[in-house]
Structure formats: structure tokens, C-alpha cells
N, C-alpha and C. Protein backbone atom coordinates (compact mmCIF):
# COMPACT_ATOMS: atom_id res chain seq x y z
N UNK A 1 102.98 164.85 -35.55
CA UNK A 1 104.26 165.17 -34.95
C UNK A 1 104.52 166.65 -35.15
N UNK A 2 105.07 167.17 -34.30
CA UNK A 2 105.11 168.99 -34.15
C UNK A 2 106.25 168.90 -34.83
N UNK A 3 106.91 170.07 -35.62
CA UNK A 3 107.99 170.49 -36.27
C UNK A 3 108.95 170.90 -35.33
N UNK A 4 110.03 171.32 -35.36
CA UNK A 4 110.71 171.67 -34.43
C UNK A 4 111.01 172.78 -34.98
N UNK A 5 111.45 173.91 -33.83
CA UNK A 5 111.01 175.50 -33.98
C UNK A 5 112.82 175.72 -35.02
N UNK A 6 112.56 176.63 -35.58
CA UNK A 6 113.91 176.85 -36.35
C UNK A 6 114.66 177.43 -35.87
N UNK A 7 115.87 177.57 -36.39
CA UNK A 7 117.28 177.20 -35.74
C UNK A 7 118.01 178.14 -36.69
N UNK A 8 119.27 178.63 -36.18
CA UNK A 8 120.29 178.38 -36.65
C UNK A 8 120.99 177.70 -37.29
N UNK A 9 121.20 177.19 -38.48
CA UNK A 9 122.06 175.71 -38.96
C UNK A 9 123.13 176.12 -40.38
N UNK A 10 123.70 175.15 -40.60
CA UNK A 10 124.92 175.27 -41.83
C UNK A 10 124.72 173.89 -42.15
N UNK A 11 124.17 173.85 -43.38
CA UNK A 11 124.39 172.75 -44.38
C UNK A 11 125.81 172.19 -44.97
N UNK A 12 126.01 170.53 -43.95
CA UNK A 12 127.18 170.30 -44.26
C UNK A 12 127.59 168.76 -45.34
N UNK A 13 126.27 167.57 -45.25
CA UNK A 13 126.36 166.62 -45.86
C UNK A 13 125.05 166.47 -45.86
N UNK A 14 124.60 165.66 -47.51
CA UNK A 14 123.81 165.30 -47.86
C UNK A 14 123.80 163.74 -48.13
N UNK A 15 123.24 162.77 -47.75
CA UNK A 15 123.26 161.49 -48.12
C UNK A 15 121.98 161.24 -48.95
N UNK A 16 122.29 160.85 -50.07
CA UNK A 16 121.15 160.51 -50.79
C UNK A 16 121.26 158.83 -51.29
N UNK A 17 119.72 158.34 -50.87
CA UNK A 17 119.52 156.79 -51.54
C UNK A 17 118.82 156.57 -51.88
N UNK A 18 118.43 156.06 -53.37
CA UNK A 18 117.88 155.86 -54.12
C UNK A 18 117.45 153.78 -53.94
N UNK A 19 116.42 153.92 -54.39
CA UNK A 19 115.69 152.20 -54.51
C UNK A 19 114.82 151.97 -56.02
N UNK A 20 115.69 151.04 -56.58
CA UNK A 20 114.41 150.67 -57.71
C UNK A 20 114.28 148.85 -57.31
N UNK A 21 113.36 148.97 -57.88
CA UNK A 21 112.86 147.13 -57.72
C UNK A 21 112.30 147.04 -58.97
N UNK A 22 112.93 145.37 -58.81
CA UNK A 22 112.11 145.12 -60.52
C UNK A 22 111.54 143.54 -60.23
N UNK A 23 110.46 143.03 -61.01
CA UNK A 23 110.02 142.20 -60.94
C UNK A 23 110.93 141.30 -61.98
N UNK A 24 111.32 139.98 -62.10
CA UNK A 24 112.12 139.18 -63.14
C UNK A 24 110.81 138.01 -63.61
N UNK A 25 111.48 137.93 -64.28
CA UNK A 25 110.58 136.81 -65.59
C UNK A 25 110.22 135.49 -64.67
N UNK A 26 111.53 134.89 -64.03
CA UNK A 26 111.68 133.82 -63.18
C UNK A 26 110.63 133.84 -61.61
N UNK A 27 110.20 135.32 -61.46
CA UNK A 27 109.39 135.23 -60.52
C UNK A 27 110.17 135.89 -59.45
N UNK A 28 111.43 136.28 -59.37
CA UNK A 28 112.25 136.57 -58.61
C UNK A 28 111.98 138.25 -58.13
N UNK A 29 113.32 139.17 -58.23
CA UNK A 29 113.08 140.45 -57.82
C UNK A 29 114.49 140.87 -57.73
N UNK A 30 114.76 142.11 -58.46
CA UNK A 30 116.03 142.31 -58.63
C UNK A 30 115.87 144.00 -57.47
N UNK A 31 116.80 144.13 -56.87
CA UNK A 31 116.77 145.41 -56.10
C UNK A 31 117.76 146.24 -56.67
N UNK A 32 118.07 147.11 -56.64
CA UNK A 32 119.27 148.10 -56.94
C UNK A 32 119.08 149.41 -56.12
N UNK A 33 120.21 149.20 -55.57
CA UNK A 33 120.28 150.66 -54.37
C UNK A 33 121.59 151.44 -54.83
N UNK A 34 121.54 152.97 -54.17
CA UNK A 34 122.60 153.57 -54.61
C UNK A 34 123.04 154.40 -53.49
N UNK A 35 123.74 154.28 -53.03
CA UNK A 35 123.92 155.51 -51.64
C UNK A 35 125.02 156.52 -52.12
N UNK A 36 124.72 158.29 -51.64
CA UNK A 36 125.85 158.74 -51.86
C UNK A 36 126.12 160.12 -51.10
N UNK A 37 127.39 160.07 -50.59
CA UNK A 37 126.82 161.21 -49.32
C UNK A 37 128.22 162.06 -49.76
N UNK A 38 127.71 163.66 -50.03
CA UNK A 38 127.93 164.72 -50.28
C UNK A 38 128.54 165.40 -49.69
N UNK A 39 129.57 165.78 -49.34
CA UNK A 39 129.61 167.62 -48.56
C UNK A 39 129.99 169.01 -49.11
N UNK A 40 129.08 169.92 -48.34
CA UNK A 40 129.11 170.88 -49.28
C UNK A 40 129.85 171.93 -49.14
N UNK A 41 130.87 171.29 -48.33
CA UNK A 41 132.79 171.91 -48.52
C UNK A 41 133.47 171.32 -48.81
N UNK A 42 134.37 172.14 -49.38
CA UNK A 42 135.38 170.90 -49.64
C UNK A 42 136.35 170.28 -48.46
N UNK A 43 136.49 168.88 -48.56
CA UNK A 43 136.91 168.77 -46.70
C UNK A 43 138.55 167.89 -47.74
N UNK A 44 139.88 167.69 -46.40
CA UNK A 44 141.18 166.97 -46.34
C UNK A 44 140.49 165.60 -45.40
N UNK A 45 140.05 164.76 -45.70
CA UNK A 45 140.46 163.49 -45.07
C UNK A 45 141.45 163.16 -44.08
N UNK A 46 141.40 162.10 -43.35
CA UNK A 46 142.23 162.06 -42.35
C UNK A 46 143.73 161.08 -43.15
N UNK A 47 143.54 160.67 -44.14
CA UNK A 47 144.46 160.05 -45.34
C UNK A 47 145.04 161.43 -46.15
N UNK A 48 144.54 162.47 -45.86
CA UNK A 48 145.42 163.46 -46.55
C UNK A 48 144.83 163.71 -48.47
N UNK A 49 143.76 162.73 -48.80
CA UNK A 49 142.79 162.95 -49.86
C UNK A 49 142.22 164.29 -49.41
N UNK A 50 141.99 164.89 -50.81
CA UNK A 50 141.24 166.12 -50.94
C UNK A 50 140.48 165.78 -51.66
N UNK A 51 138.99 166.61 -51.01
CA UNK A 51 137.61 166.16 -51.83
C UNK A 51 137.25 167.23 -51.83
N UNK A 52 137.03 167.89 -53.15
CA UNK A 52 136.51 169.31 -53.53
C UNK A 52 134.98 169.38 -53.15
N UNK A 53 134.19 170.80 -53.13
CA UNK A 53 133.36 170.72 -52.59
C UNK A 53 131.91 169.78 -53.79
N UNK A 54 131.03 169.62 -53.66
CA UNK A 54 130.45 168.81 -53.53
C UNK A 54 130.52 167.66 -54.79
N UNK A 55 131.83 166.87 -54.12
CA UNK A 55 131.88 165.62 -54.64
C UNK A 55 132.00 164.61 -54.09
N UNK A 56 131.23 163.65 -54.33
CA UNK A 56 130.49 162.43 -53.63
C UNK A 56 132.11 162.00 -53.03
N UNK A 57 131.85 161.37 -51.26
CA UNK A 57 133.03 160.78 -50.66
C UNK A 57 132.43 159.49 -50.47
N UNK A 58 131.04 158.97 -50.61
CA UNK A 58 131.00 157.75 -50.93
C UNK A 58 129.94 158.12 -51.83
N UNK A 59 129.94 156.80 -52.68
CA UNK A 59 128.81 156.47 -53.88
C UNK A 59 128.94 154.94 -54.24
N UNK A 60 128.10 154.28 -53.51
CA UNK A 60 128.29 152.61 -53.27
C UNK A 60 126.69 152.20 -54.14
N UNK A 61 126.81 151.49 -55.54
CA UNK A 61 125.86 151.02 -55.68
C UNK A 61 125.76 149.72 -55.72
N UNK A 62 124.82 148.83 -55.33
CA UNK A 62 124.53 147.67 -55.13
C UNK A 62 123.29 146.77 -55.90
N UNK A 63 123.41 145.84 -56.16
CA UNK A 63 122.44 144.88 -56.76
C UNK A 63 121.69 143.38 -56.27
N UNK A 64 120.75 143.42 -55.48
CA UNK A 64 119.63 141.82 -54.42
C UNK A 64 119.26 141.30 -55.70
N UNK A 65 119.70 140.32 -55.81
CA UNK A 65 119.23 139.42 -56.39
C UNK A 65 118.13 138.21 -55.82
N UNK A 66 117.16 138.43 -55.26
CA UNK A 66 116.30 137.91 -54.72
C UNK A 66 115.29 136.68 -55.11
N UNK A 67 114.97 135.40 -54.75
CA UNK A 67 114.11 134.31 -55.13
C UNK A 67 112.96 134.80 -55.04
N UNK A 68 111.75 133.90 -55.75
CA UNK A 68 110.65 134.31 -55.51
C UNK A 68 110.18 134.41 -53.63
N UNK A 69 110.66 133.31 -53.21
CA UNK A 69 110.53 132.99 -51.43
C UNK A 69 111.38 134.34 -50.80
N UNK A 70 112.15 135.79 -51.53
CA UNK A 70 112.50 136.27 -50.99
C UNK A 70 114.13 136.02 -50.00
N UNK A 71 114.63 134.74 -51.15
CA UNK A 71 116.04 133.96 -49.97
C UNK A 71 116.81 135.49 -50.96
N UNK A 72 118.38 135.62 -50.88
CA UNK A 72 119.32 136.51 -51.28
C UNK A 72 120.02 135.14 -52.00
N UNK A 73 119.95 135.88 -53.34
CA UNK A 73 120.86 134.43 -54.33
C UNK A 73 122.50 135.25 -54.72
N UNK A 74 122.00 136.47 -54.66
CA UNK A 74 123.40 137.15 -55.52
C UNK A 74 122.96 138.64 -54.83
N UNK A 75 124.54 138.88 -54.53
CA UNK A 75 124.60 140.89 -54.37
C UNK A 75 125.87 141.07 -55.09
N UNK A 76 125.43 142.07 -55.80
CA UNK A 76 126.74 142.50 -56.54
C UNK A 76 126.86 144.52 -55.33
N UNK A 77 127.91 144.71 -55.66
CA UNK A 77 128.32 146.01 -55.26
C UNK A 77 129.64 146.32 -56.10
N UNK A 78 129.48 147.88 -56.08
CA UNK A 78 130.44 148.61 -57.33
C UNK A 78 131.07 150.08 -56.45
N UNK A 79 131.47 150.49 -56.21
CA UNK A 79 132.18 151.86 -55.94
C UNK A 79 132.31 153.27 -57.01
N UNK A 80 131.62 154.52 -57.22
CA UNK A 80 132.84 155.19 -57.82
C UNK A 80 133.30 156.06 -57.04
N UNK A 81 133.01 156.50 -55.65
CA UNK A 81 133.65 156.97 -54.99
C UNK A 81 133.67 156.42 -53.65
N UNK A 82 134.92 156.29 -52.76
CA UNK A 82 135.11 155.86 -51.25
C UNK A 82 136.52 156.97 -50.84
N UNK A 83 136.24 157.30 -49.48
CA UNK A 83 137.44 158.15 -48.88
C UNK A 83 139.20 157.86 -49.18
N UNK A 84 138.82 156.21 -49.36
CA UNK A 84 140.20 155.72 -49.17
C UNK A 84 140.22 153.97 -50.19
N UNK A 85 141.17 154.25 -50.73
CA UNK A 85 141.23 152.70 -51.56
C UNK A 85 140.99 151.38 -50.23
N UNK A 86 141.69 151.34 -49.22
CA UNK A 86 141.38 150.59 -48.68
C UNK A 86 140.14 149.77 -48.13
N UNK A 87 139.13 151.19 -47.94
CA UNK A 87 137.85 150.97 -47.81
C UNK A 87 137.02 149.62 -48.85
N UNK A 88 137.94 149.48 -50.01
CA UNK A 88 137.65 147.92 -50.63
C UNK A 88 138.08 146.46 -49.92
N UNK A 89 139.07 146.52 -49.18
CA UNK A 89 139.61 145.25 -49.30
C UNK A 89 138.00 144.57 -48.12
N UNK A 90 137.75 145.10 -47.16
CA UNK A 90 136.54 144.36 -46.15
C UNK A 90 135.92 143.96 -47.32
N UNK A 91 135.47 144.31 -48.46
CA UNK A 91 134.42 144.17 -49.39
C UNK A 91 134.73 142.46 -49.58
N UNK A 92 136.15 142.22 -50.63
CA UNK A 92 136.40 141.03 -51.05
C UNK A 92 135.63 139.78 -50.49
N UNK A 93 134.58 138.96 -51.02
CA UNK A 93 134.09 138.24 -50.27
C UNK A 93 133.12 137.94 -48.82
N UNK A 94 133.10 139.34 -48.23
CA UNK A 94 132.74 139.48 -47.05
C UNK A 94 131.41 139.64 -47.19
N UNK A 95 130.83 140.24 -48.31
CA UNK A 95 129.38 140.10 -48.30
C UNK A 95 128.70 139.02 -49.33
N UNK A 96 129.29 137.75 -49.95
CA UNK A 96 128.98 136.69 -49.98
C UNK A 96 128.59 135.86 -49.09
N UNK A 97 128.76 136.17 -47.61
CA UNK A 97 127.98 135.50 -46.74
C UNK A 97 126.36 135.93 -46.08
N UNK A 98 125.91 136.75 -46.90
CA UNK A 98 124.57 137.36 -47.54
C UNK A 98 123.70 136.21 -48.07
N UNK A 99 124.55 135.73 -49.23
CA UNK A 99 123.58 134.65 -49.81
C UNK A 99 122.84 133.84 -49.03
N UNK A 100 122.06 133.21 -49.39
CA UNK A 100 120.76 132.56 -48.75
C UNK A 100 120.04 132.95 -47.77
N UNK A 101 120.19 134.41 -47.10
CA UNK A 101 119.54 134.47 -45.73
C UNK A 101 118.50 134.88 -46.61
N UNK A 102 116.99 134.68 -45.39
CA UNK A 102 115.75 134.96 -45.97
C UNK A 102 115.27 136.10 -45.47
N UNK A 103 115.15 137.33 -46.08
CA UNK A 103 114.76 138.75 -45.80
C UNK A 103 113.78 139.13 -45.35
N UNK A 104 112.94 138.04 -45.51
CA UNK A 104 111.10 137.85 -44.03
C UNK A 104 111.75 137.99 -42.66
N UNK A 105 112.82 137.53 -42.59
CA UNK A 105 113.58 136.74 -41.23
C UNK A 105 114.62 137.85 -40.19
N UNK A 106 114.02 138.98 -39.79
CA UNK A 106 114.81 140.15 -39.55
C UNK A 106 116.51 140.05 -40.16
N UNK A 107 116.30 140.88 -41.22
CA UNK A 107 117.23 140.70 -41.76
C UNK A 107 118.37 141.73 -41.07
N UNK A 108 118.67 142.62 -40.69
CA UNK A 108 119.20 143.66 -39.57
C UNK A 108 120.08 142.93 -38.69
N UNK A 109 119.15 141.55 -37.88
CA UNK A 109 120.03 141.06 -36.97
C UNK A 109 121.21 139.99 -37.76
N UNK A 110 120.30 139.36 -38.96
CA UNK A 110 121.46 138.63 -39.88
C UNK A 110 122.27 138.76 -40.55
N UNK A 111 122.66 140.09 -40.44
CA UNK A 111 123.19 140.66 -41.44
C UNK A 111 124.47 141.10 -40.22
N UNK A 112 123.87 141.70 -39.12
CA UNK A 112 125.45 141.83 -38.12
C UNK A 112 126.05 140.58 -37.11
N UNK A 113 124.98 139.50 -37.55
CA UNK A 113 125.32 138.32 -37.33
C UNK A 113 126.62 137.67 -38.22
N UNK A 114 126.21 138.17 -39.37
CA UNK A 114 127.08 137.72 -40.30
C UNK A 114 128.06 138.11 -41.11
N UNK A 115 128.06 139.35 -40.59
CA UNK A 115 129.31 140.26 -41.25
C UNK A 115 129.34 141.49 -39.95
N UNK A 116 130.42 140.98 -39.03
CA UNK A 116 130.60 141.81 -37.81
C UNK A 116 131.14 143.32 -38.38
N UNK A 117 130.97 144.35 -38.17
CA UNK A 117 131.06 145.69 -37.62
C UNK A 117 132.76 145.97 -38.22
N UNK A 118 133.25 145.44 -37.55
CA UNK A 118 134.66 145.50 -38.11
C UNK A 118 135.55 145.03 -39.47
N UNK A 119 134.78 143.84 -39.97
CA UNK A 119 134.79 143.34 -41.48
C UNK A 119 134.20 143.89 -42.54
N UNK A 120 133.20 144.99 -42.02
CA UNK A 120 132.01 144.99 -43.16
C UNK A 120 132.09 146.74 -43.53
N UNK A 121 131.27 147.47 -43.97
CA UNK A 121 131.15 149.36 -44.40
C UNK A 121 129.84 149.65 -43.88
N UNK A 122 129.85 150.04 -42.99
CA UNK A 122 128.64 150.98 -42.50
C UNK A 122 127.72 151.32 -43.42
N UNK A 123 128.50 152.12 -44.59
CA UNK A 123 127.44 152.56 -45.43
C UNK A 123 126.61 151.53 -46.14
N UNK A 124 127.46 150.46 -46.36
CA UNK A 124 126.87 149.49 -47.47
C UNK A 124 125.73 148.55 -46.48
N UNK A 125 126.03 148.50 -45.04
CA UNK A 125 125.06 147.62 -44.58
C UNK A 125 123.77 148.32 -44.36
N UNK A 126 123.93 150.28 -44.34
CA UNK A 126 122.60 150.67 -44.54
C UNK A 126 121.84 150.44 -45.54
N UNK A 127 122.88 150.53 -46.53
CA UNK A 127 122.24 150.30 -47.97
C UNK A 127 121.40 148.77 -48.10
N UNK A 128 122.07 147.81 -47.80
CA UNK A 128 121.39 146.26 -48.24
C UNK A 128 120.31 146.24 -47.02
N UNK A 129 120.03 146.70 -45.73
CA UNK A 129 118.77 147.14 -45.23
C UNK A 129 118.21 147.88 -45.49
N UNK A 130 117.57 148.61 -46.36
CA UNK A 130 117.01 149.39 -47.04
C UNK A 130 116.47 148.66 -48.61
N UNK A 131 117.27 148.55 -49.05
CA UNK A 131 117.28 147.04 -50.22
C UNK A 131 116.22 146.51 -49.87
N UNK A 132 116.49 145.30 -48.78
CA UNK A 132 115.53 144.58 -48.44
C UNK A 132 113.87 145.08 -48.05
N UNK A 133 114.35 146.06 -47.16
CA UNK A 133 112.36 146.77 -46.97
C UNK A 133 112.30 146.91 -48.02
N UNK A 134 112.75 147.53 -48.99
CA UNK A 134 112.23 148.00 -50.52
C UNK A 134 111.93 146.49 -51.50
N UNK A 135 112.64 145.38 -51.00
CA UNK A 135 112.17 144.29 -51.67
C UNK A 135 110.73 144.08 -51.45
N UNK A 136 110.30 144.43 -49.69
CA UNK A 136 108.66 144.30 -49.80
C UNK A 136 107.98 144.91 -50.54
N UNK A 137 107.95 145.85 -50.43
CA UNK A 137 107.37 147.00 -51.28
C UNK A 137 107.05 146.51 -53.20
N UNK A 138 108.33 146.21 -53.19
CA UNK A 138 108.45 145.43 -54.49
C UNK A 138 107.46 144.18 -54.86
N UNK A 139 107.56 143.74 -53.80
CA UNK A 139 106.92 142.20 -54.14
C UNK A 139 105.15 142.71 -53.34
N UNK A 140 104.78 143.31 -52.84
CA UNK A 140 103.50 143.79 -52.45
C UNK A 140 102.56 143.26 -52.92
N UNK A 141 102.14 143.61 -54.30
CA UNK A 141 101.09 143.42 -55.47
C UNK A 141 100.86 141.42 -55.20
N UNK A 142 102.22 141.16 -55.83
CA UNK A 142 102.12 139.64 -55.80
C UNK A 142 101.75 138.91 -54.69
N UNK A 143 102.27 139.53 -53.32
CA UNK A 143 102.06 138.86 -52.02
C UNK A 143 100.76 139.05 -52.16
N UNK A 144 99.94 140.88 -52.10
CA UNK A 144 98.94 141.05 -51.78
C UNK A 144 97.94 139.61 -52.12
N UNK A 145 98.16 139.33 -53.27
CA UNK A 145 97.43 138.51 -54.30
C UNK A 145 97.24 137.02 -53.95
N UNK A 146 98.41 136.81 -53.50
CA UNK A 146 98.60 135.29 -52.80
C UNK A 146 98.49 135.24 -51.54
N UNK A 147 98.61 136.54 -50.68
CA UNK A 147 98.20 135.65 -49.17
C UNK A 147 97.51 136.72 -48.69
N UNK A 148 96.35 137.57 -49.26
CA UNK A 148 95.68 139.23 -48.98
C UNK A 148 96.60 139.70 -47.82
N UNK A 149 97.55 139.52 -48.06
CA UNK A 149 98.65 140.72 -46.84
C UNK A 149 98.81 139.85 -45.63
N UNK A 150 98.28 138.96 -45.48
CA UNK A 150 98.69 138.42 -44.25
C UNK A 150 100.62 138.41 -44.02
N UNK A 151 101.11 138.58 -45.38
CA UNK A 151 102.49 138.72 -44.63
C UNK A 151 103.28 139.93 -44.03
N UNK A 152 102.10 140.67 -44.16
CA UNK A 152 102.24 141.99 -43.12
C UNK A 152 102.32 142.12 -41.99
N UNK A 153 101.37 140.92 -41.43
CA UNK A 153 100.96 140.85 -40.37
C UNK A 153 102.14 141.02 -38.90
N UNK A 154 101.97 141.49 -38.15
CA UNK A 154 103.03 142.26 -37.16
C UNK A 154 104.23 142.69 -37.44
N UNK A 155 104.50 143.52 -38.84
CA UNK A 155 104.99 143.92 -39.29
C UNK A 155 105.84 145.20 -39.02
N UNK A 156 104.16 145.87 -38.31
CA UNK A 156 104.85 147.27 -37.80
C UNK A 156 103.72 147.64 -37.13
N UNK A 157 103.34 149.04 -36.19
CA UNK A 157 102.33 149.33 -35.47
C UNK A 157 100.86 148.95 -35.99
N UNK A 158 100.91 149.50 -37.52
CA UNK A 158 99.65 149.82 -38.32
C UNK A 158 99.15 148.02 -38.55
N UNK A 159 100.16 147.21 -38.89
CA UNK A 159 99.82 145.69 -39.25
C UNK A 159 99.76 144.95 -37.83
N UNK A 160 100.14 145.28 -36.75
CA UNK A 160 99.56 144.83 -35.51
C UNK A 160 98.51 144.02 -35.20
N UNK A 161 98.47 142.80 -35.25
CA UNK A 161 97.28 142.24 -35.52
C UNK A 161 96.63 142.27 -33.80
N UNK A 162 96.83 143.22 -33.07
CA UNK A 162 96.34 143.71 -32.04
C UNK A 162 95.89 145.09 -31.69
N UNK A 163 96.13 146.00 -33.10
CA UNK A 163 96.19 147.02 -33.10
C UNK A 163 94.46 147.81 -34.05
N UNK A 164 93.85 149.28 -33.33
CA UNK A 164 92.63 149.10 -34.07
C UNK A 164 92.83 148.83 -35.48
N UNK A 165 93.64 149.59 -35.92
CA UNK A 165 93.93 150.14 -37.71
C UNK A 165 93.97 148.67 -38.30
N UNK A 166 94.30 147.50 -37.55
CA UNK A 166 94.66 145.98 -38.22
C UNK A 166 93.03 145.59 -38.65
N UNK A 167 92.19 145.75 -37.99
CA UNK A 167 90.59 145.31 -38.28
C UNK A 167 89.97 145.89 -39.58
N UNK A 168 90.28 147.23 -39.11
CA UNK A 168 89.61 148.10 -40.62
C UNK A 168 90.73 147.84 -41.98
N UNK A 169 92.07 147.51 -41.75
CA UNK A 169 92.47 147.60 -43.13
C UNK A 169 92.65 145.87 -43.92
N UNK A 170 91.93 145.01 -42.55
CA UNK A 170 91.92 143.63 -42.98
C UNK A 170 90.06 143.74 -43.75
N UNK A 171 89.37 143.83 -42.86
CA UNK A 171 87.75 144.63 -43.61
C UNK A 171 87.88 145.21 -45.17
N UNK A 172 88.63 146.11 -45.28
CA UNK A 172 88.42 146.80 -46.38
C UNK A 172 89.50 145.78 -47.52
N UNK A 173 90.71 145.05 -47.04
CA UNK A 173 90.95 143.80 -47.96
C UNK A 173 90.03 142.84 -47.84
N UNK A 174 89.22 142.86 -47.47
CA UNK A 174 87.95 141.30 -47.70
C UNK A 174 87.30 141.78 -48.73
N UNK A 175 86.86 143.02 -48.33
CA UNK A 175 85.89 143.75 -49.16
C UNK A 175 86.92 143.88 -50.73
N UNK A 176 88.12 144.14 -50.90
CA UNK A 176 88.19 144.28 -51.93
C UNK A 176 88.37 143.11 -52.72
N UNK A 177 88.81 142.22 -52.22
CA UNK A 177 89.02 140.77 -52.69
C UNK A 177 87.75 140.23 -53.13
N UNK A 178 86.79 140.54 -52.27
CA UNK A 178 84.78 139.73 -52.72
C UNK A 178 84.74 140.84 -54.26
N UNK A 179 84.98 142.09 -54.00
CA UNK A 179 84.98 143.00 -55.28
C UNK A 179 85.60 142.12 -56.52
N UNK A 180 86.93 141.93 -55.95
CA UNK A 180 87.32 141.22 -57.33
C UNK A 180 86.93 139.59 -57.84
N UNK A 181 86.52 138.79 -56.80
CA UNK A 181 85.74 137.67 -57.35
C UNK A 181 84.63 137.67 -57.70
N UNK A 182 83.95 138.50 -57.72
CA UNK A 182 82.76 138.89 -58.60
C UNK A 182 82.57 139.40 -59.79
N UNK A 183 84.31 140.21 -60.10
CA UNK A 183 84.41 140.12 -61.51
C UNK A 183 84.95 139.36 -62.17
N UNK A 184 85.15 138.24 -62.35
CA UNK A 184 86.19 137.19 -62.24
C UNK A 184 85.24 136.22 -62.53
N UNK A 185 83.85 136.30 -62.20
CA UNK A 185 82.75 135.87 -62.68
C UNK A 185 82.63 135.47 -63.80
């Protein structure tokens, strides 16, 4: 991909998100995301809040509590910064209807299936999609192990099971899998 030629510009917001994943004892997978977006003036809100310059106007962290099958058992979410107190009340309950969806299962469309646009925070639904890809990532090793990646499979261009790159990187998992039953010997 070509760069794009430089510009003129003024640095005005930074959004930063962070992902850790953890593996649990139970077999499960705990996610924790953190979103938090910056500006680097100080701006008046349309509520008449003043936010000095670079202090977080949101900072939403969140917690997937995930099954081994990948269902959503528990999300916790916490605030220390939002534009406006109100920006809590959509929260109350509204993302308890999260629980049980299964995150194999495009989670994107179930998620505005189930918490419409107008009930829910923009920021936080980037955040729990992001969560979730990062749950794969998380669980990788173990899947790899139990199904050699097949749950990759049409995943994205590269896992295309129509695509060249799908042949050579299924080849070189055969090959590594015969590697490891031979030591296993």
C-alpha cells in the first residue's frame, strides 16, 4: 500500500485501545479492553464541561468474560472519564443483553441487533468488538491445537479456503503437526 504524500495537518485527538487476554483455570478467557480518546486542546463541550488540554473525555474500561465455546457469560464496564454524567444511564443493564451470544457468530451484527444505536455508546460497542477479535487471538494456541486452525477457515482473505495463501499455510500446518507427533513419540 503507497503512503500518502504529506500534508499539512494539526494534531487534534488521540484514541488509544489497549487489549489483554488471559487464559482462566476453568478453560475460559477473560478479555479486558480500555478505550481512551484524548484532545490535545483544551475543548467546552456542548454541556458547558470544560476539559483541559489533554485529559481523557472518554476512558471506558471493560471486562469478556468468555466460556471455553467462546459464549459471553459476564461484561463488566467502569468509566473514569465520559463528556457528560448522563452518558451512564444507556449503560444500566443495556449491555446485559450481551450475555450468551457466541463470538464465532459475527458478533458486529449481534451486538446492533441487540443493543440498537440509540440505547447503547458508540465508544463502548467499538470497544466489546475489538474484545472479541482479541478473544481469537487469545484462544489461538488452544484452538490451533484442537482443530489445526480450521476455525480460521473463511475468516478473512488470507484463511479463504479459496484463496492461494489458504494451501500453503494449511501445508506448512500439516507439516508442523507430523513435526510434533514425532516427538510425542
Amino acid at each position: 500500500m503507497k503512503k500518502s504524500e504529506p500534508t499539512t495537518r494539526k494534531f487534534i485527538n488521540q484514541r488509544t485501545i489497549c487489549i489483554k487476554g488471559y487464559e482462566c483455570e476453568n478453560g475460559g478467557l477473560e478479555i479486558e479492553g480500555t478505550l481512551v480518546d484524548t484532545r490535545t486542546e483544551a475543548i467546552t463541550l456542548l454541556n458547558g464541561n470544560f476539559k483541559p488540554q489533554g485529559t481523557p473525555l472518554h476512558s471506558i474500561q471493560s471486562i469478556m468474560t468468555l466460556s471455553e465455546d467462546m459464549i459471553i457469560e459476564k461484561l463488566t464496564v467502569d468509566y473514569d472519564a465520559l463528556p457528560d454524567k448522563s452518558c451512564i444511564v444507556p449503560y444500566s443493564g443495556t449491555y446485559d443483553n450481551l450475555i450468551g451470544i457466541d463470538t464465532k457468530k459475527n458478533l458486529k451484527i449481534q451486538l446492533r441487533d441487540r443493543i440498537p444505536r440509540a440505547e447503547g455508546c458508540t465508544h463502548l460497542n467499538v470497544l466489546i468488538d475489538i474484545m472479541a477479535a482479541s478473544a481469537f487471538q487469545t484462544a489461538y494456541n488452544r484452538q490451533k491445537q484442537e482443530t489445526g486452525c480450521n476455525f480460521l477457515d473463511n475468516s478473512c482473505y488470507t484463511w479463504n479456503t479459496k484463496s492461494p495463501s489458504y494451501k500453503i499455510l494449511k501445508k506448512a500446518l500439516s507439516q508442523q503437526q507430523l513435526k510434533k507427533s514425532r516427538k510425542d513419540l
